[in-house]
Structure formats: C-alpha cells, structure tokens
N, C-alpha and C. Protein backbone atom coordinates (compact mmCIF):
# COMPACT_ATOMS: atom_id res chain seq x y z
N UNK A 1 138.17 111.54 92.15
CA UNK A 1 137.63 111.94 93.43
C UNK A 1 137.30 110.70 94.24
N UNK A 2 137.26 110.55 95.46
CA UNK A 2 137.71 109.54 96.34
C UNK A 2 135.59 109.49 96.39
N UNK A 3 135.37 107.78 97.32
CA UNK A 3 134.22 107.77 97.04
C UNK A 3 133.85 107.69 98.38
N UNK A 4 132.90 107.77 99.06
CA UNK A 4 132.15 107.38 100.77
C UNK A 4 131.08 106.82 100.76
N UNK A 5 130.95 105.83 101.61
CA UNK A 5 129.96 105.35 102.23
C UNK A 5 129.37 105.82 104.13
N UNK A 6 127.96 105.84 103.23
CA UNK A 6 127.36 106.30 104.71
C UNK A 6 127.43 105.23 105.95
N UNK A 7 127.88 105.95 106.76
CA UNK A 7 128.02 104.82 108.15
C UNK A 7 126.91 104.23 108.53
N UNK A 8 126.65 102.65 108.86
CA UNK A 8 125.45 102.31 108.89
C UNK A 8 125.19 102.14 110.75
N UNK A 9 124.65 103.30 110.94
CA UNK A 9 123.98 104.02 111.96
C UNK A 9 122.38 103.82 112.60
N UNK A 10 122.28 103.79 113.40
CA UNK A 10 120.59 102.85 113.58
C UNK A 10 120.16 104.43 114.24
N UNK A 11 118.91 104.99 113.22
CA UNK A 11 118.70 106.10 114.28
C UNK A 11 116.81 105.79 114.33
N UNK A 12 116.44 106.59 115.45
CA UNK A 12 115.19 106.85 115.77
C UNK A 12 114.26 107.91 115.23
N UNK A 13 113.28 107.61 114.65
CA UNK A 13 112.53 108.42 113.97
C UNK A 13 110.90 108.17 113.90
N UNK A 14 110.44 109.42 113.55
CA UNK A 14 108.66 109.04 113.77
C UNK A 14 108.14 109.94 112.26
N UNK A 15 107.43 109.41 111.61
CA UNK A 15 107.06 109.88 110.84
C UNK A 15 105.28 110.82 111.39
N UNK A 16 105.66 112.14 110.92
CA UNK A 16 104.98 113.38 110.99
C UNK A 16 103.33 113.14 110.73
N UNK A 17 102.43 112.72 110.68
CA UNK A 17 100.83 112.30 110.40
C UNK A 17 100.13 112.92 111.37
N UNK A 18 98.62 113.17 110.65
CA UNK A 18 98.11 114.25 111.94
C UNK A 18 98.31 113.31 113.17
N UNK A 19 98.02 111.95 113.17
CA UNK A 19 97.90 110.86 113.95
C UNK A 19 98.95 110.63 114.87
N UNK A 20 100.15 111.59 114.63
CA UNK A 20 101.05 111.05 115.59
C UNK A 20 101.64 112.60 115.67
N UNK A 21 100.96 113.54 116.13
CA UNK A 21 101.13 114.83 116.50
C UNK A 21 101.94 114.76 117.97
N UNK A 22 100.98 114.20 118.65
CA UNK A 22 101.26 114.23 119.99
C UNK A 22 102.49 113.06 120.28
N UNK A 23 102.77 112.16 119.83
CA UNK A 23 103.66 111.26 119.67
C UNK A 23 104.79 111.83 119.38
N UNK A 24 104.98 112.89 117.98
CA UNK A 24 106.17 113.07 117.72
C UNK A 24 106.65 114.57 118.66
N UNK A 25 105.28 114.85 119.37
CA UNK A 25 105.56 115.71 120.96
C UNK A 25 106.19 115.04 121.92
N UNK A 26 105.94 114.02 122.13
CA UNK A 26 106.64 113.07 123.27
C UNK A 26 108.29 112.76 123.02
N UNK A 27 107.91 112.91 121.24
CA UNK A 27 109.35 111.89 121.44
C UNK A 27 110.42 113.14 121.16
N UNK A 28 109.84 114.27 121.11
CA UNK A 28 111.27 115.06 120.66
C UNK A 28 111.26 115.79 122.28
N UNK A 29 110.10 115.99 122.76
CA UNK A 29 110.30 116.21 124.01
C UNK A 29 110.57 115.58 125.32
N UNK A 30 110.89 114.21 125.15
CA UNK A 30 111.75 113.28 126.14
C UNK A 30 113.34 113.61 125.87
N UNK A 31 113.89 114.41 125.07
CA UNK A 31 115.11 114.44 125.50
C UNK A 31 115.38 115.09 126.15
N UNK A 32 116.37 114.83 127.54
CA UNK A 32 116.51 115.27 128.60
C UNK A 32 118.19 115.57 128.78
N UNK A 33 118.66 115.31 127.60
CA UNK A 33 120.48 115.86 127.59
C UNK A 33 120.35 117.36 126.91
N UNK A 34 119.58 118.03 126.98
CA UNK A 34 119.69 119.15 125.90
C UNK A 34 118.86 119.80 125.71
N UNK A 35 118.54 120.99 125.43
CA UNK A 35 117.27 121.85 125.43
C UNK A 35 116.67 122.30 124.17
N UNK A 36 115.90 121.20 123.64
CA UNK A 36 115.40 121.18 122.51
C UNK A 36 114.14 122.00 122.07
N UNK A 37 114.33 122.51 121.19
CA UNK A 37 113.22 123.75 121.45
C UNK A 37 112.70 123.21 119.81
N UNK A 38 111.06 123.33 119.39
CA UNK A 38 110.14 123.24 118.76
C UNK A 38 108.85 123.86 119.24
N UNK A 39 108.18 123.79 118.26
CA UNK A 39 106.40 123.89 118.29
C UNK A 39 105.92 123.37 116.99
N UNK A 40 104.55 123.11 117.58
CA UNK A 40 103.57 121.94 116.51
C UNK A 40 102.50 122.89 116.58
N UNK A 41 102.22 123.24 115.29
CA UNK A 41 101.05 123.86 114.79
C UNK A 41 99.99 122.76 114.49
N UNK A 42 98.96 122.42 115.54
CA UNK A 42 98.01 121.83 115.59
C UNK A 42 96.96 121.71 114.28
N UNK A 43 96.72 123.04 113.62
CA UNK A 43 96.27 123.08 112.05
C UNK A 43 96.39 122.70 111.31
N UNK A 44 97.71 122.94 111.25
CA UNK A 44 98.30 122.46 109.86
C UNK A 44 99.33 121.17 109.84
N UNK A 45 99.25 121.12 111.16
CA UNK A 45 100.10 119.60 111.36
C UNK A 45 101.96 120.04 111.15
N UNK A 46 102.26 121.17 111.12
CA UNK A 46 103.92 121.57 110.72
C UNK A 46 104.43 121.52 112.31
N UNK A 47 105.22 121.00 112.14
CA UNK A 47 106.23 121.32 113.32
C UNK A 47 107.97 122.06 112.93
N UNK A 48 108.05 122.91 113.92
CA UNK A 48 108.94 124.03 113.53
C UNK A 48 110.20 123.43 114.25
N UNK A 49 111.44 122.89 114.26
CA UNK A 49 112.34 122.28 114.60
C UNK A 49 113.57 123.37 115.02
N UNK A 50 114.17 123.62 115.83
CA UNK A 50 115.53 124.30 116.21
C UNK A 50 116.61 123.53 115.62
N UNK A 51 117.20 123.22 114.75
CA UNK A 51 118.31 122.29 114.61
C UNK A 51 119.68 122.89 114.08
N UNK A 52 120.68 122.11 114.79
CA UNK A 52 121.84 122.82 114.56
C UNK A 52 122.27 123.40 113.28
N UNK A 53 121.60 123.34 112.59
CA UNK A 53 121.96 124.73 111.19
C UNK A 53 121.07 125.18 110.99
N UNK A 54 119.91 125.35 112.26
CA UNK A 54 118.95 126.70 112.11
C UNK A 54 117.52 125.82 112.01
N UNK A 55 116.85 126.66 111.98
CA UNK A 55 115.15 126.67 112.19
C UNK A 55 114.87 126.14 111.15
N UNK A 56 114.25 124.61 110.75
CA UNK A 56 113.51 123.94 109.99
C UNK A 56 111.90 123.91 109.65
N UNK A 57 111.54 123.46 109.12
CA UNK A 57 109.66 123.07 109.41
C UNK A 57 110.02 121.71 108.72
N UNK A 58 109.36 121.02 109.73
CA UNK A 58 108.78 119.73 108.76
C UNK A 58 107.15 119.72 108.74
N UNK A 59 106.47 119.08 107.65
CA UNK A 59 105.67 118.87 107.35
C UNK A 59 105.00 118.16 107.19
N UNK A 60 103.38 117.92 107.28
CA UNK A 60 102.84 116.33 107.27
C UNK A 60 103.66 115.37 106.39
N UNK A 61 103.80 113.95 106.46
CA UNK A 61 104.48 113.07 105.99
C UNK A 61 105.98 113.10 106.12
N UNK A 62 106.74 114.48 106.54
CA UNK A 62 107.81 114.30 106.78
C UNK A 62 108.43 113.59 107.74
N UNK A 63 109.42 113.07 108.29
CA UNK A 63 110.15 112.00 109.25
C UNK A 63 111.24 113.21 110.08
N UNK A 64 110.99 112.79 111.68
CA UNK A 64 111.50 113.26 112.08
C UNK A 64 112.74 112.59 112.73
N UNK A 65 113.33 112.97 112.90
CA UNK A 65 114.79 112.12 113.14
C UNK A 65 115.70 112.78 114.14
N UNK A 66 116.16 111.57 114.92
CA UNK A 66 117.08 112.01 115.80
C UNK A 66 118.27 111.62 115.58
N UNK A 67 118.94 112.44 115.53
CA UNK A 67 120.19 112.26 115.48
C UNK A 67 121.43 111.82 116.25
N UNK A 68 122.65 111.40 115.89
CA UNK A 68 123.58 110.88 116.67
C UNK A 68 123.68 111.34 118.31
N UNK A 69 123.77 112.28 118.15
CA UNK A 69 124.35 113.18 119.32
C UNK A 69 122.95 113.99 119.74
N UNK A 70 121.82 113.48 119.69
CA UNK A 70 120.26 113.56 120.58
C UNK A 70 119.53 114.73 119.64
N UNK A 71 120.04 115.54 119.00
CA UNK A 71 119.58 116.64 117.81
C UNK A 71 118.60 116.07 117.19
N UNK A 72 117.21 117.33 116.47
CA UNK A 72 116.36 116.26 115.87
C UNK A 72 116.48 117.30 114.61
N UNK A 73 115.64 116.62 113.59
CA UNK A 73 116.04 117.42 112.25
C UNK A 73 115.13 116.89 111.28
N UNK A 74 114.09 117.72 110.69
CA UNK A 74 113.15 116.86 109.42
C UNK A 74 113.56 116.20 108.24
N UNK A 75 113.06 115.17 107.64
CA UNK A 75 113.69 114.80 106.30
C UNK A 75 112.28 114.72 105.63
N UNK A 76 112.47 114.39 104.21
CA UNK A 76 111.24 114.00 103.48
C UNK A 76 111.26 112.91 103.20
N UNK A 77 110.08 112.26 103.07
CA UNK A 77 109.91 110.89 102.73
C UNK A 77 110.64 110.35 101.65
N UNK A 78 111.01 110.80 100.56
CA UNK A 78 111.31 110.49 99.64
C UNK A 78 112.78 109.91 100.20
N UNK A 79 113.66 110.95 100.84
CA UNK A 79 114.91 110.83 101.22
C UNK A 79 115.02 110.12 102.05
N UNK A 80 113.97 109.99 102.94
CA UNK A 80 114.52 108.74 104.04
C UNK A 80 114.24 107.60 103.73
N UNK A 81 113.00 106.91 102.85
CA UNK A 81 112.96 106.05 101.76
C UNK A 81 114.31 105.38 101.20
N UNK A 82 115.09 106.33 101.10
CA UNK A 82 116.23 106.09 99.95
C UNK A 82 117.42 105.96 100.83
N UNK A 83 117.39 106.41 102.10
CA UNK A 83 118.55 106.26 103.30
C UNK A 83 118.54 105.57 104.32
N UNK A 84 117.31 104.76 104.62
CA UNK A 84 116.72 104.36 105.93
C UNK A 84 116.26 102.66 105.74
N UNK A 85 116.32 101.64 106.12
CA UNK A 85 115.32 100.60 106.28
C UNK A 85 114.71 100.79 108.10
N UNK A 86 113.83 99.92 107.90
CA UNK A 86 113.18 99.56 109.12
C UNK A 86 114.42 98.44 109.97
N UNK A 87 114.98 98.43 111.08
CA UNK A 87 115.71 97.78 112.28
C UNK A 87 115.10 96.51 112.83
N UNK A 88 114.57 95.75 112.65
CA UNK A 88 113.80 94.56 113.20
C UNK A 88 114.79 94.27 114.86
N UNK A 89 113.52 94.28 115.51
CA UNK A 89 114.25 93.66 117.27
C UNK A 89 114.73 92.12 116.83
C-alpha cells in the first residue's frame, strides 16, 4: 500500500479556554467569505460548530481550526499536539 505525507500547510487556530470564549467568537466570526454558523454555550464553555460533515461540539481545551478553504472544525489537543507546531513570524 502506497504511503502519504501530510501537506505542510500553515493553518490558524485558537485553542478553546474559558479565557478565550469571546476570542474564539471573534475569530470564527470574522469570516466574511461564507456563512459560518456556531454558538458558544457560555456555561459550559462548548461551542457547537457547523462544519462541512455536519454539526460538531468542541470542548474546553479543544483547538479550533480553520481550515484551507475558511471552514472551521474542532480537534483535540492530543491530535493537534501530534499534527501542528507553533509558525514563528
């Protein structure tokens, strides 16, 4: 079986903390190519994601991520840990 490597892709992401509630409000709601639909349950800190294979939740500590083509989509820490470094300017 043939093998792949992931394309090394620079994407934007905010990790989920009560502390950046409103932050990761800003940042999924500045996109302006597309009609991105969510809500943030202030309680419990979950935010409910629309993403192209359907209705997600991410959850405190989860990373939210934008995707190639402006889409956003939750991951877990563990996984973006293992897929992601930090981009230095």
């Amino acid at each position: 079986m043939a093998k792949y490597r992931k394309k090394p892709v620079v994407i934007e992401a905010v990790q989920l903390t009560r502390e950046t509630l409103e932050e990761v409000r800003d940042f999924m709601g500045g996109e302006e190519q597309r009609n991105v639909s969510f809500s943030i349950n202030f309680k419990d800190g979950a935010v409910s994601i629309h993403t192209l294979e359907g209705k997600m939740r991410a959850s405190l500590n989860d990373w939210i991520i934008k995707g190639v083509k402006g889409e956003f989509y939750p991951c877990k820490p563990d996984i973006f840990a293992q897929t992601y470094e930090k981009v230095e300017d």
